[in-house]
Protein backbone atom coordinates (compact mmCIF):
# COMPACT_ATOMS: atom_id res chain seq x y z
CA UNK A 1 118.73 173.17 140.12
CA UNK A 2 122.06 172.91 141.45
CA UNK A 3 124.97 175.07 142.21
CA UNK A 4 125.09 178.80 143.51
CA UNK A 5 122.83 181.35 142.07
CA UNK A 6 125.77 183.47 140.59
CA UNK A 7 126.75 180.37 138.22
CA UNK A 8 122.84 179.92 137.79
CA UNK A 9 122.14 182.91 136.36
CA UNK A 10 125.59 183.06 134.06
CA UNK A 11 124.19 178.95 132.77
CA UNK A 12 120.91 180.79 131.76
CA UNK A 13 122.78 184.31 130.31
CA UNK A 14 121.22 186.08 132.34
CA UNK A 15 123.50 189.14 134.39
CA UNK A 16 124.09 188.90 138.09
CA UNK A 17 122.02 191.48 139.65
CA UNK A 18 120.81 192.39 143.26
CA UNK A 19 117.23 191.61 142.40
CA UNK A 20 117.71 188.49 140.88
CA UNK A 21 119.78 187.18 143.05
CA UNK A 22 117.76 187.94 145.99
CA UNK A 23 114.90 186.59 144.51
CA UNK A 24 116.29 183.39 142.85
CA UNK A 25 117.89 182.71 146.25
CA UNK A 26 114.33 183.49 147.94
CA UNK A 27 112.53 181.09 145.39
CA UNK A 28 115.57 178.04 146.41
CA UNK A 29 114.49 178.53 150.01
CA UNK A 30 110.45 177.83 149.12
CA UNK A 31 108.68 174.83 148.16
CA UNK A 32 105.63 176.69 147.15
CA UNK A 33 104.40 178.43 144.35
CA UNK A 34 104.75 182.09 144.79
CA UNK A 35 103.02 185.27 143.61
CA UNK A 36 104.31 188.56 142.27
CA UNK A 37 102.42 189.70 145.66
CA UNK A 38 104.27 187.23 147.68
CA UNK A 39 107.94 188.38 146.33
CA UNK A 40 106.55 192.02 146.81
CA UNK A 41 105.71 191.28 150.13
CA UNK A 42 109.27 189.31 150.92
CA UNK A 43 111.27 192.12 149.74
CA UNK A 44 109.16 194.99 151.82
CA UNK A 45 109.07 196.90 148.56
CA UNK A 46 113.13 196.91 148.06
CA UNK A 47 112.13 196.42 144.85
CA UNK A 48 109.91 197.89 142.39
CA UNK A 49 106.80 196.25 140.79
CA UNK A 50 107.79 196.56 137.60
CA UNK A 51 111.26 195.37 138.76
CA UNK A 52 109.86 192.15 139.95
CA UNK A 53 107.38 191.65 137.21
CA UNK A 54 110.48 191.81 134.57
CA UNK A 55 112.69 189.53 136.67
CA UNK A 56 109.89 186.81 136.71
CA UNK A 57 109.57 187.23 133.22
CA UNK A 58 113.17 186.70 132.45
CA UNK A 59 113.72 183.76 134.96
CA UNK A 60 110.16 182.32 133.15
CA UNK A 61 111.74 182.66 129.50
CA UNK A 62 115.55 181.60 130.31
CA UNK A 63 113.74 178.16 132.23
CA UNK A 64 114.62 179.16 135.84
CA UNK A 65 110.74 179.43 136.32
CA UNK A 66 107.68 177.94 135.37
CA UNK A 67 104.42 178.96 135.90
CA UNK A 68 101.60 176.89 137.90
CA UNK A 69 97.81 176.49 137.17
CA UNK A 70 95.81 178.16 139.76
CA UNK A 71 92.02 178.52 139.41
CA UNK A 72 92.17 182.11 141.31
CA UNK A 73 93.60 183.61 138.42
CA UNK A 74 96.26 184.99 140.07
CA UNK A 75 99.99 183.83 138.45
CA UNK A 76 102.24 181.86 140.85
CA UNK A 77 105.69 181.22 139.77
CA UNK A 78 108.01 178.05 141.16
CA UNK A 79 111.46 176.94 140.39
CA UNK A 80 112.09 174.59 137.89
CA UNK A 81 113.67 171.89 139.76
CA UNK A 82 114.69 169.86 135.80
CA UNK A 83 117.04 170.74 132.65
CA UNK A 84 114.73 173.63 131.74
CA UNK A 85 116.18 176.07 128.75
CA UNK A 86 114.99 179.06 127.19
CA UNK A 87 113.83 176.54 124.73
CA UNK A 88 111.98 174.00 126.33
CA UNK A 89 110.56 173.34 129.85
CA UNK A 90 110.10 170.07 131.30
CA UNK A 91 107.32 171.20 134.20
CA UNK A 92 104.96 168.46 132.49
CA UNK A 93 104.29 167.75 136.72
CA UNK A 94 101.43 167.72 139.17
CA UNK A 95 100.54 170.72 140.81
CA UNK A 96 98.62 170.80 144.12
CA UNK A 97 96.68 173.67 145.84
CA UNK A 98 95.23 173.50 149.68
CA UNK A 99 91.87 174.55 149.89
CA UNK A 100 92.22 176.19 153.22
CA UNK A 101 96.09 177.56 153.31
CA UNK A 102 95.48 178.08 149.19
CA UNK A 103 99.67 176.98 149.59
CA UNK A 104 100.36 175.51 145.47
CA UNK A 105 103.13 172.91 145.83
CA UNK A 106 104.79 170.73 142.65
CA UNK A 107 104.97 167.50 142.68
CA UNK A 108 107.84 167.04 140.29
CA UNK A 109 108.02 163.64 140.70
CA UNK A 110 104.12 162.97 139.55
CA UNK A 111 104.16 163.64 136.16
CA UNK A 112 100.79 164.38 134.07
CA UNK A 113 99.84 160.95 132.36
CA UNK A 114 100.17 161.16 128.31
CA UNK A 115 96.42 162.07 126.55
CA UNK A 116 96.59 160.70 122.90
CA UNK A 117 93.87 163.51 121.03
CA UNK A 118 93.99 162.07 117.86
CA UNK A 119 95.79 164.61 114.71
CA UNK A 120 96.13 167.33 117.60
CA UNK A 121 99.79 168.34 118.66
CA UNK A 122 99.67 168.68 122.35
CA UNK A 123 102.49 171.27 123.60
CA UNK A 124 101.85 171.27 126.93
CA UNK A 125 99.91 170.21 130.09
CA UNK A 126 98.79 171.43 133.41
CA UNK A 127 97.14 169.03 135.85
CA UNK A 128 95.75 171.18 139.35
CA UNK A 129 94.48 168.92 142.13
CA UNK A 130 93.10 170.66 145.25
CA UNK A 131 91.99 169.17 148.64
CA UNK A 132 93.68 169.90 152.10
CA UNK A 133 97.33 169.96 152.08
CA UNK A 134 98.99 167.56 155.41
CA UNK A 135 99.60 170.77 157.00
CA UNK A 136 96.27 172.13 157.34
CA UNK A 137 94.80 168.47 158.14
């Protein structure tokens, strides 16, 4: 994703607030995955929940965002970093979550291998690996 998050936001239609330009700026500064706890947290409860919850949700339908596997249940968000539209994402990536830090990165540049299932249509594909991250090594 390129250029500054005012012209961002116009590409995707979306209107240039306070709250999502904080937090698209906030997701541009991390290479992690993050939680609706972890923006909550960031912004010190500027923001509302349902705020938050309804800016993730746009960013995740215009293609800003994509959402990451995570066996904890709990829904991390990261930045598309490809062409993403309202219409189609391209996250079709590696995803990797540290055992002891429990940090999710994307590996954008590791992209799942193609499964051939016979008549079924696959529409899309998530691919977790976990293990120690070279931080916590």
């Amino acid at each position: 994703m390129s250029g500054t998050v005012e012209n961002i936001l116009k590409e995707h239609s979306l209107r240039i607030t306070k709250v999502r330009t904080q937090v698209l700026e906030f997701f541009e500064k991390k290479a992690s995955a993050l939680s609706h706890a972890d923006i909550e947290n960031e912004f010190d409860h500027e923001f509302d929940r349902v705020t938050l919850y309804r800016t993730l949700n746009s960013f995740l339908e215009k293609g800003l965002l994509h959402k990451v596997p995570d066996d904890s249940g709990i829904a991390r968000f990261a930045i598309c970093r490809t062409a993403c539209n309202e219409h189609q994402h391209f996250d079709n990536h590696v995803h990797f979550k540290c055992e002891k830090c429990e940090k999710v990165e994307c590996f954008h540049d590791i992209a799942i291998p193609p499964v051939a299932l016979g008549d079924y249509e696959i529409h899309s594909a998530n691919l977790l690996l976990q293990g120690i991250c070279s931080d916590c090594k």
